[in-house]
N, C-alpha and C. Protein backbone atom coordinates (compact mmCIF):
# COMPACT_ATOMS: atom_id res chain seq x y z
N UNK A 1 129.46 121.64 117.74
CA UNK A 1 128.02 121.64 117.57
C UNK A 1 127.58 120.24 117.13
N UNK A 2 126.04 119.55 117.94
CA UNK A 2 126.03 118.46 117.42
C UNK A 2 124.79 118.50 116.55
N UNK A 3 125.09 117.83 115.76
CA UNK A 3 123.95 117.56 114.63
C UNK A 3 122.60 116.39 115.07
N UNK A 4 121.65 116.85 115.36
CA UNK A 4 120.52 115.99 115.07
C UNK A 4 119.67 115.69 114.04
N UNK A 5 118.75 115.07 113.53
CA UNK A 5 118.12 114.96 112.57
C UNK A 5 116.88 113.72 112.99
N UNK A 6 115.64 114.17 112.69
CA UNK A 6 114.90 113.12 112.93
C UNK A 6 114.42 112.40 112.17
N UNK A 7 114.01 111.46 112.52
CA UNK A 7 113.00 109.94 111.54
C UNK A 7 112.09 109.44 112.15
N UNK A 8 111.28 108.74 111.30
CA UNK A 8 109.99 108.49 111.45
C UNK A 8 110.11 107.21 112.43
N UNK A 9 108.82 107.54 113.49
CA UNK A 9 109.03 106.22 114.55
C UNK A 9 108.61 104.67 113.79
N UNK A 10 108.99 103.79 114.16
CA UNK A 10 109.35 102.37 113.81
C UNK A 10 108.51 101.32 115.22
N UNK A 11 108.05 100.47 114.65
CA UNK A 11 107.61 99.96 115.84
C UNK A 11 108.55 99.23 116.74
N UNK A 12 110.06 99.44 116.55
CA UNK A 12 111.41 98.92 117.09
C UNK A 12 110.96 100.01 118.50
N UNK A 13 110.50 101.26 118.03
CA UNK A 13 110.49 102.10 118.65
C UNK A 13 109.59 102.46 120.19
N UNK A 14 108.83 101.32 119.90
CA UNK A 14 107.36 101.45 121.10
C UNK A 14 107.66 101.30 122.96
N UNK A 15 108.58 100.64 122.85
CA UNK A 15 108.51 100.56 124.09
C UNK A 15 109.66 101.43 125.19
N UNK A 16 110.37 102.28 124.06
CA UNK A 16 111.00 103.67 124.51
C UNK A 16 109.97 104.53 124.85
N UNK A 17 109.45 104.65 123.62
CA UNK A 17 108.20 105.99 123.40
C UNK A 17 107.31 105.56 124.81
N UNK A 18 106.69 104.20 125.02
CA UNK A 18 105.97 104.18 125.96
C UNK A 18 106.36 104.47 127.85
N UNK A 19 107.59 104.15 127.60
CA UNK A 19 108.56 104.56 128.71
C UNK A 19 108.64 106.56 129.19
N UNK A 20 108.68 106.75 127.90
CA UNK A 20 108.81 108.21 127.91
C UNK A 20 107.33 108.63 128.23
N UNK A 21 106.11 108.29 127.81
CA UNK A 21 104.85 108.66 127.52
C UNK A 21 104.25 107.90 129.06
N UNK A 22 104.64 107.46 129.56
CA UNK A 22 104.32 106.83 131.32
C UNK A 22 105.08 107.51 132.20
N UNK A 23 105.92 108.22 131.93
CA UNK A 23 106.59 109.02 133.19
C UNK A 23 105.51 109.95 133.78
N UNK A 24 105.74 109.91 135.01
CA UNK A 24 104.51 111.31 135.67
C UNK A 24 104.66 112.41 135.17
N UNK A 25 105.78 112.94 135.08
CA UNK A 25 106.04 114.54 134.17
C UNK A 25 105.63 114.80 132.88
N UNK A 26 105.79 113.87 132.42
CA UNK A 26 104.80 113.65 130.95
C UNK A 26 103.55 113.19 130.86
N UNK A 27 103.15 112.35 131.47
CA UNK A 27 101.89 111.95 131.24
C UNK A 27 100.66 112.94 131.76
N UNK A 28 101.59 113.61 133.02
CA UNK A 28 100.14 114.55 133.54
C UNK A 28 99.87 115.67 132.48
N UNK A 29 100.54 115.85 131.31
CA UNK A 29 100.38 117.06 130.32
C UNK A 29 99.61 116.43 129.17
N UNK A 30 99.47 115.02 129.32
CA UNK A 30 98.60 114.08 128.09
C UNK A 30 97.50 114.39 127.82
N UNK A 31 96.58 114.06 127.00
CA UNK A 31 95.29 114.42 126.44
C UNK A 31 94.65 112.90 127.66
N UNK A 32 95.05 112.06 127.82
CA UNK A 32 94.68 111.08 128.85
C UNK A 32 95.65 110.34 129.92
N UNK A 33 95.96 110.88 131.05
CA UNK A 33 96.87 111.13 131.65
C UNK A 33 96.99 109.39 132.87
N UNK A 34 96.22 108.38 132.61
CA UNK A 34 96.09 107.23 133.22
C UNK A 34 97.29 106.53 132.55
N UNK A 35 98.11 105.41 133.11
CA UNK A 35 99.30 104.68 132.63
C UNK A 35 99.03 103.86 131.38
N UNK A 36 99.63 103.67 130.41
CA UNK A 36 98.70 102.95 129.07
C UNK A 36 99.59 101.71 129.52
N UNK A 37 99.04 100.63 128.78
CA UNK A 37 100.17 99.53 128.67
C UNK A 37 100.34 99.27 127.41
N UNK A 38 101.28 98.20 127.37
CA UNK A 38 101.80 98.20 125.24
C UNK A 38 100.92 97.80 124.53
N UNK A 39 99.93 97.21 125.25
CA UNK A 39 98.99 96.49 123.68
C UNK A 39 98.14 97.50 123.49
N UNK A 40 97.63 99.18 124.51
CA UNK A 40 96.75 99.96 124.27
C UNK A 40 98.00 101.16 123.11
N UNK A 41 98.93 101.41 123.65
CA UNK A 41 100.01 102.18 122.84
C UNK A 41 100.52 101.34 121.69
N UNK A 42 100.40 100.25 121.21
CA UNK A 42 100.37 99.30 120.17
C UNK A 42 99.70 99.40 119.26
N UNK A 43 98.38 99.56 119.82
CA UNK A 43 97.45 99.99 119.29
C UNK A 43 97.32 101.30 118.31
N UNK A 44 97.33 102.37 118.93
CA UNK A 44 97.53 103.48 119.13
C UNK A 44 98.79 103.73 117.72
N UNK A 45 99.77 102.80 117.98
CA UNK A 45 100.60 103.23 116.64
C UNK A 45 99.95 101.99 115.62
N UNK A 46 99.03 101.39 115.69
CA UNK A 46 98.88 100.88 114.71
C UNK A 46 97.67 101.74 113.56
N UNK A 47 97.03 102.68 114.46
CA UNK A 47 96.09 102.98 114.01
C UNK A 47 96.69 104.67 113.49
N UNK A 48 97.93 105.24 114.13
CA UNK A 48 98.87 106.45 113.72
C UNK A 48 99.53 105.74 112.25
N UNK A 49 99.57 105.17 112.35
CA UNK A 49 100.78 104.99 111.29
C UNK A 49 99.94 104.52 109.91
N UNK A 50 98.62 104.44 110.02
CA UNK A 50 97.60 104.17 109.34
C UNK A 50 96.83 105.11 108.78
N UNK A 51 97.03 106.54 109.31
CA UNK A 51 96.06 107.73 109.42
C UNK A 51 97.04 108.62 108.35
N UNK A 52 96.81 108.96 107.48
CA UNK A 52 98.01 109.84 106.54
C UNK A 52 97.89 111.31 107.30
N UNK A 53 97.07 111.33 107.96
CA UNK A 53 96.70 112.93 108.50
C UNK A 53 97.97 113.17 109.76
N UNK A 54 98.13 111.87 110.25
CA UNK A 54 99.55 111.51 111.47
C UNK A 54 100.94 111.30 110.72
N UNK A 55 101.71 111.91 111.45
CA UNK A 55 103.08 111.92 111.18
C UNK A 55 104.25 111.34 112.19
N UNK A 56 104.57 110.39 112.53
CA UNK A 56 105.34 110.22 113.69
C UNK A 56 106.59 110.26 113.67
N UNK A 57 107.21 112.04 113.74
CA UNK A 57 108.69 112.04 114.04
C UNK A 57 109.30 112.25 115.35
């Protein structure tokens, strides 16, 4: 059995997440389903990671 465990995203982290969050299979299920680029998803965690109401695991 393998063990996972998660942690909080890192901005090391952005340009996986954005990779994952631009695929067609994912993105057509998005709240805005157009291709982002990094400085709009940059954004986006700058202003998540700012919001105590957001949690990014």
């Amino acid at each position: 059995m393998t063990n996972h465990s998660l942690r909080p995203m890192t901005e090391s982290d952005l340009e996986q997440v954005l990779q994952w969050r631009n695929h067609p299979e994912v993105r057509r299920y998005m709240y805005t389903t157009h291709e982002i680029r990094l400085e709009e998803h940059s954004k986006w965690f700058m202003n998540a990671t700012t919001n105590p109401a957001i949690e990014l695991l």
